[in-house]
Protein backbone atom coordinates (compact mmCIF):
# COMPACT_ATOMS: atom_id res chain seq x y z
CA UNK A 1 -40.86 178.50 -114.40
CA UNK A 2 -43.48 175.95 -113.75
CA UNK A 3 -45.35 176.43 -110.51
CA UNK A 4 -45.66 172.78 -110.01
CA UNK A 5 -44.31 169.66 -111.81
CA UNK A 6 -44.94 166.03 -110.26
CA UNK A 7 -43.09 162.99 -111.51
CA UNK A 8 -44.42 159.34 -110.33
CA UNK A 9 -44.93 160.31 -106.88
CA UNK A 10 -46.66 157.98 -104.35
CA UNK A 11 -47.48 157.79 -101.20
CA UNK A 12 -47.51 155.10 -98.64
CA UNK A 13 -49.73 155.08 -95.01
CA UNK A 14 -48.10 151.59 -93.53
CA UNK A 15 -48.70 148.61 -96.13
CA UNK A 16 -51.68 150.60 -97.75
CA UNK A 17 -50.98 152.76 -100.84
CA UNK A 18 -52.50 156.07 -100.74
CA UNK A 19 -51.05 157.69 -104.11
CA UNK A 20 -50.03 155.85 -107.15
CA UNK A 21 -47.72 157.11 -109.33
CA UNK A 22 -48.93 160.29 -109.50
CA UNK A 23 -48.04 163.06 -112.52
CA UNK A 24 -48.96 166.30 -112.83
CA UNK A 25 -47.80 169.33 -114.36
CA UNK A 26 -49.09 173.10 -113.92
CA UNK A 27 -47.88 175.99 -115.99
CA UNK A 28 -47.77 179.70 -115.44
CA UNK A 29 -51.11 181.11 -115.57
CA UNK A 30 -53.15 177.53 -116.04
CA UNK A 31 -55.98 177.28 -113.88
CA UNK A 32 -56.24 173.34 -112.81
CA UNK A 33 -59.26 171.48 -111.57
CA UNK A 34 -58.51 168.09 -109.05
CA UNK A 35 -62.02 166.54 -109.03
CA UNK A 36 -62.68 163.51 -106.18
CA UNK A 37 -65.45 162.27 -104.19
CA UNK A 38 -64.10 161.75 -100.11
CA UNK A 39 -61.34 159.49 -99.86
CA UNK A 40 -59.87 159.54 -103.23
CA UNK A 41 -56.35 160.92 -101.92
CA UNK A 42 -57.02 164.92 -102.61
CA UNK A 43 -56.19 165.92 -98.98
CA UNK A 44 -53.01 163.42 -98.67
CA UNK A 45 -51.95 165.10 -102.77
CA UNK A 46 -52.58 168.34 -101.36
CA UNK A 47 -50.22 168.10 -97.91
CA UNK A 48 -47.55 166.43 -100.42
CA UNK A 49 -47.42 169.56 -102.37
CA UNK A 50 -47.44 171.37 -99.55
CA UNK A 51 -44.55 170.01 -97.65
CA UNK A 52 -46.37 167.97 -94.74
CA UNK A 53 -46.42 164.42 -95.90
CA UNK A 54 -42.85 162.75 -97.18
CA UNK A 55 -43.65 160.78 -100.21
CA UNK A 56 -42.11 158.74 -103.07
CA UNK A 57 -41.20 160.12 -106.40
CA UNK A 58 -40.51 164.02 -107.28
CA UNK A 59 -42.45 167.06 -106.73
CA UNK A 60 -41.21 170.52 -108.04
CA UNK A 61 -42.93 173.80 -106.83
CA UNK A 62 -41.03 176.50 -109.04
CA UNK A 63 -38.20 174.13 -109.80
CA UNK A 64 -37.51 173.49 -105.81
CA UNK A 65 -38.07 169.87 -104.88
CA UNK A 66 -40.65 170.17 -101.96
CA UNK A 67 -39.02 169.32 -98.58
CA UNK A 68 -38.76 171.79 -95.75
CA UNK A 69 -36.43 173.92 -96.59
CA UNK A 70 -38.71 174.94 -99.99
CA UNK A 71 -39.73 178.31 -100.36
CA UNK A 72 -43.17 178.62 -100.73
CA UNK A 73 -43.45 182.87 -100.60
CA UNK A 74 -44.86 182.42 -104.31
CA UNK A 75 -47.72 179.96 -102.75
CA UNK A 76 -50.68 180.91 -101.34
CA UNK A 77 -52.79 178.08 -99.63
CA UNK A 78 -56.28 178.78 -98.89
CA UNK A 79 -57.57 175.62 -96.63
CA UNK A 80 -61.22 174.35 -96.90
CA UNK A 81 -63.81 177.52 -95.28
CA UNK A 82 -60.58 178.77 -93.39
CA UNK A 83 -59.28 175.51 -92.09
CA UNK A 84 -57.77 175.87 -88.78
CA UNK A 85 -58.18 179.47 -89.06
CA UNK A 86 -59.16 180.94 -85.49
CA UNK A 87 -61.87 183.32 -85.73
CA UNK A 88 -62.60 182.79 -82.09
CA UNK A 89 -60.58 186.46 -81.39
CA UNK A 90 -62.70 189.62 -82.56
CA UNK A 91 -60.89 190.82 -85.87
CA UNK A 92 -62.69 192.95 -89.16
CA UNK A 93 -61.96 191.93 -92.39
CA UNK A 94 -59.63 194.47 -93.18
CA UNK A 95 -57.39 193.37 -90.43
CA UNK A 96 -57.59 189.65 -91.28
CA UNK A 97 -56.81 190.32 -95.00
CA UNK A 98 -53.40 192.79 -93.56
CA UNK A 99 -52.10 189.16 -91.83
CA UNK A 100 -51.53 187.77 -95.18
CA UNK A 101 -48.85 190.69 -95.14
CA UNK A 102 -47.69 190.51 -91.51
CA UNK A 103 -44.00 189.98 -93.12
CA UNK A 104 -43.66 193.10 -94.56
CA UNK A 105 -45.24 194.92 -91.20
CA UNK A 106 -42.77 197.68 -89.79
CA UNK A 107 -40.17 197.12 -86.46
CA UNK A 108 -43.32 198.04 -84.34
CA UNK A 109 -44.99 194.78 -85.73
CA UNK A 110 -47.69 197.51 -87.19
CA UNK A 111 -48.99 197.39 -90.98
CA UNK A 112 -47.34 200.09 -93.36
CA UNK A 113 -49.40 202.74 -95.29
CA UNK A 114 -48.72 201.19 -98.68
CA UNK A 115 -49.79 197.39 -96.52
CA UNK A 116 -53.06 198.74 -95.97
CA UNK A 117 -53.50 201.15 -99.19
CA UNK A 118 -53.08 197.13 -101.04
CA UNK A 119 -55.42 195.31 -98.84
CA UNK A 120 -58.07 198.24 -99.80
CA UNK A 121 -57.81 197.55 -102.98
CA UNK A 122 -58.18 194.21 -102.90
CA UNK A 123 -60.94 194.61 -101.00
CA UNK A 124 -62.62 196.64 -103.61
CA UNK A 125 -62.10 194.62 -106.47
CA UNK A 126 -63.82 191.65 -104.46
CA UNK A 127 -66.43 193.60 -103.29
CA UNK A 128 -65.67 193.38 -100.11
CA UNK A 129 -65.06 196.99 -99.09
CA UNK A 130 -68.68 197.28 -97.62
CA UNK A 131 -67.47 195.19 -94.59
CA UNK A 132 -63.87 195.97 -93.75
CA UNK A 133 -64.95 196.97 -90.62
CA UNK A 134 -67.32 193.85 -90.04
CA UNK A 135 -66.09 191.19 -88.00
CA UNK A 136 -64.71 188.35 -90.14
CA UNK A 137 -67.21 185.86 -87.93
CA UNK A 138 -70.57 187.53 -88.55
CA UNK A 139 -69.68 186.85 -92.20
CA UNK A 140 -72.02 184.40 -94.47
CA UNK A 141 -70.21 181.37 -95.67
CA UNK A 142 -69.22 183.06 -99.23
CA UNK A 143 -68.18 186.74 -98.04
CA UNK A 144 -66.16 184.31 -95.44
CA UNK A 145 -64.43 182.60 -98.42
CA UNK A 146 -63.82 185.91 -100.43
CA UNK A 147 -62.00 187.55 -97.08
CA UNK A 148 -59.55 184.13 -96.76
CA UNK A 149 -58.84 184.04 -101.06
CA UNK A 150 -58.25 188.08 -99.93
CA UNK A 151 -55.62 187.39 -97.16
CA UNK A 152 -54.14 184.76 -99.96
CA UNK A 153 -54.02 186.92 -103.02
CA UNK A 154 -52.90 190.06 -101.10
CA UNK A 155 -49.05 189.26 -100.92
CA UNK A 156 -49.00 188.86 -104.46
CA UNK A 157 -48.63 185.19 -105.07
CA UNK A 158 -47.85 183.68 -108.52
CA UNK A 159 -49.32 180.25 -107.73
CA UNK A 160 -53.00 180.14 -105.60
CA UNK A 161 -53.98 176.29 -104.10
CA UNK A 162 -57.69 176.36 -103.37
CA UNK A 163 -58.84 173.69 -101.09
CA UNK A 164 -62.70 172.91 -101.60
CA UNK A 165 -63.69 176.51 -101.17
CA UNK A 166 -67.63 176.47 -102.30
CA UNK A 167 -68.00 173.77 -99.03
CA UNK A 168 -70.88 175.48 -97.06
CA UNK A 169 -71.71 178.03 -99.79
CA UNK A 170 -75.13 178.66 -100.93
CA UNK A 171 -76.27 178.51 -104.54
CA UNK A 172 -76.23 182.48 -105.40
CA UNK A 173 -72.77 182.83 -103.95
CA UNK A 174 -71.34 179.52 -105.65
CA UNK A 175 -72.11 181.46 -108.98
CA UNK A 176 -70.81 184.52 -107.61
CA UNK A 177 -67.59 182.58 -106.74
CA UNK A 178 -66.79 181.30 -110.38
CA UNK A 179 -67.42 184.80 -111.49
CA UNK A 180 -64.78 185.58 -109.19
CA UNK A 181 -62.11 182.54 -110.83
CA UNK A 182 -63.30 184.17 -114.32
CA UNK A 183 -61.92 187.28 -113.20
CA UNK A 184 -58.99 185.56 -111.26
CA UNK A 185 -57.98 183.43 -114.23
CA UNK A 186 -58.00 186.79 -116.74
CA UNK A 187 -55.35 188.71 -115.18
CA UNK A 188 -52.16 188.68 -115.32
CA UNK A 189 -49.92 184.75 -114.74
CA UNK A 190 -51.82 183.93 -111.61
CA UNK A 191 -51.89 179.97 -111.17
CA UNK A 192 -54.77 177.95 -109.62
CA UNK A 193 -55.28 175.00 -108.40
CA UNK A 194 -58.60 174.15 -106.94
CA UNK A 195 -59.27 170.91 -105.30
CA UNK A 196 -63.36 169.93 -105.06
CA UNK A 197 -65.92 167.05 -105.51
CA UNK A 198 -68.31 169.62 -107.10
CA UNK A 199 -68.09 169.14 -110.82
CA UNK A 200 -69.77 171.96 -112.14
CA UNK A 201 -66.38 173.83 -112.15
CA UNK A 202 -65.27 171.48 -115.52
CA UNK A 203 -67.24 174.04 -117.40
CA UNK A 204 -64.93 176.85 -116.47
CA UNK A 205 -63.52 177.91 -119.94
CA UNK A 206 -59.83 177.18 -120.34
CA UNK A 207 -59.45 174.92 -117.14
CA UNK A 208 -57.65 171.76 -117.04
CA UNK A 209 -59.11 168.68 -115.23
CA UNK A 210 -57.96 166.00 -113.39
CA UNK A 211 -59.74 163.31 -111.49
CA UNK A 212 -58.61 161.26 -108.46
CA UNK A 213 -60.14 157.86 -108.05
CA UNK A 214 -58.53 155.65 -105.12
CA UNK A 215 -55.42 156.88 -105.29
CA UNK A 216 -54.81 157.16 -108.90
CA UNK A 217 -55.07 160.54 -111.06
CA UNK A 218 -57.05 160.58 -114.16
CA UNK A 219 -56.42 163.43 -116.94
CA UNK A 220 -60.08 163.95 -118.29
């Protein structure tokens, strides 16, 4: 089933247009580029797909029109360096990637043995098992972004939204990071999309690019 399928959507912010007749349609295991400078309607597409803005048209994520009663346990979101992420609290990286599995945590609210064997593992194949014990917030801006696409990749998700995630990350990790969507992209039917203004990413082998420009979506 298609991970995301939008029909002439548009969306409206008093008498000014925002989104205009929108489509857009991602298929299992595609990995999908959304290219626009600041202000050309990424962030208002992206909280539409998300559930957070009403809008105009139809939007499908795995064949359930968005609204707020959609499932989204197939969706990880990982917001731009963390979002409104609070790293104000002391926490390692091994217990901010276990969150992303806080669901599945036993009646004593506690992570199970198989949670943390998972998040481990993870951590290993990112490279990140060197600082599992390292507070998240004495991180550099690219380990940062590897521990939140960690918390988002750990409960298994078929269908990973990426929200500008090389803002703030220096030149050796920003190559680093597309090694990282190589390796994401070869295994298994693992969707991406990755909103940015940075178009280096177009040269990504096998990646499918769109462009917004004031409100209207380009297929390049």
């Amino acid at each position: 089933m298609n991970p995301l399928i939008i029909k002439n959507l548009s969306f409206s912010y008093g008498d000014q247009e925002l989104l205009k007749d929108i489509n857009l349609k991602i298929s299992s295991g595609d990995f999908t580029l959304l290219l626009g400078e600041n202000g050309s309607g990424k962030s208002t597409l992206l909280k539409c797909i998300l559930g957070l803005l009403p809008y105009q048209g139809s939007l499908k994520v795995f064949g359930q029109e968005v609204n707020k009663k959609t499932d989204f346990s197939k969706v990880s979101y990982v917001p731009q360096q963390g979002g409104e992420t609070n790293l104000s609290f002391p926490v390692n990286v091994l217990e901010f990637v276990l969150l992303g599995l806080y669901r599945s945590f036993n009646c004593f609210h506690q992570p199970r043995k198989e949670d943390i064997q998972q998040a481990q593992q993870l951590l290993k194949s990112l490279g990140l098992s060197p600082y599992r014990n390292q507070p998240v917030q004495t991180l550099s801006g690219g380990q940062k972004q590897r521990v939140f696409i960690a918390q988002a990749l750990v409960k298994d998700p078929d269908f990973l939204i990426l929200d500008e995630p090389t803002v703030g990350v220096d030149t050796k990790h920003l190559a680093a990071f597309k090694d990282l969507l190589k390796d994401l992209k070869s295994k298994g039917n693992l969707s991406i999309l990755m909103v940015t203004h940075d178009p280096s990413f177009q040269d990504l082998e096998s990646s499918s690019v769109y462009r917004l420009e004031k409100g209207v979506l380009h297929h390049d």
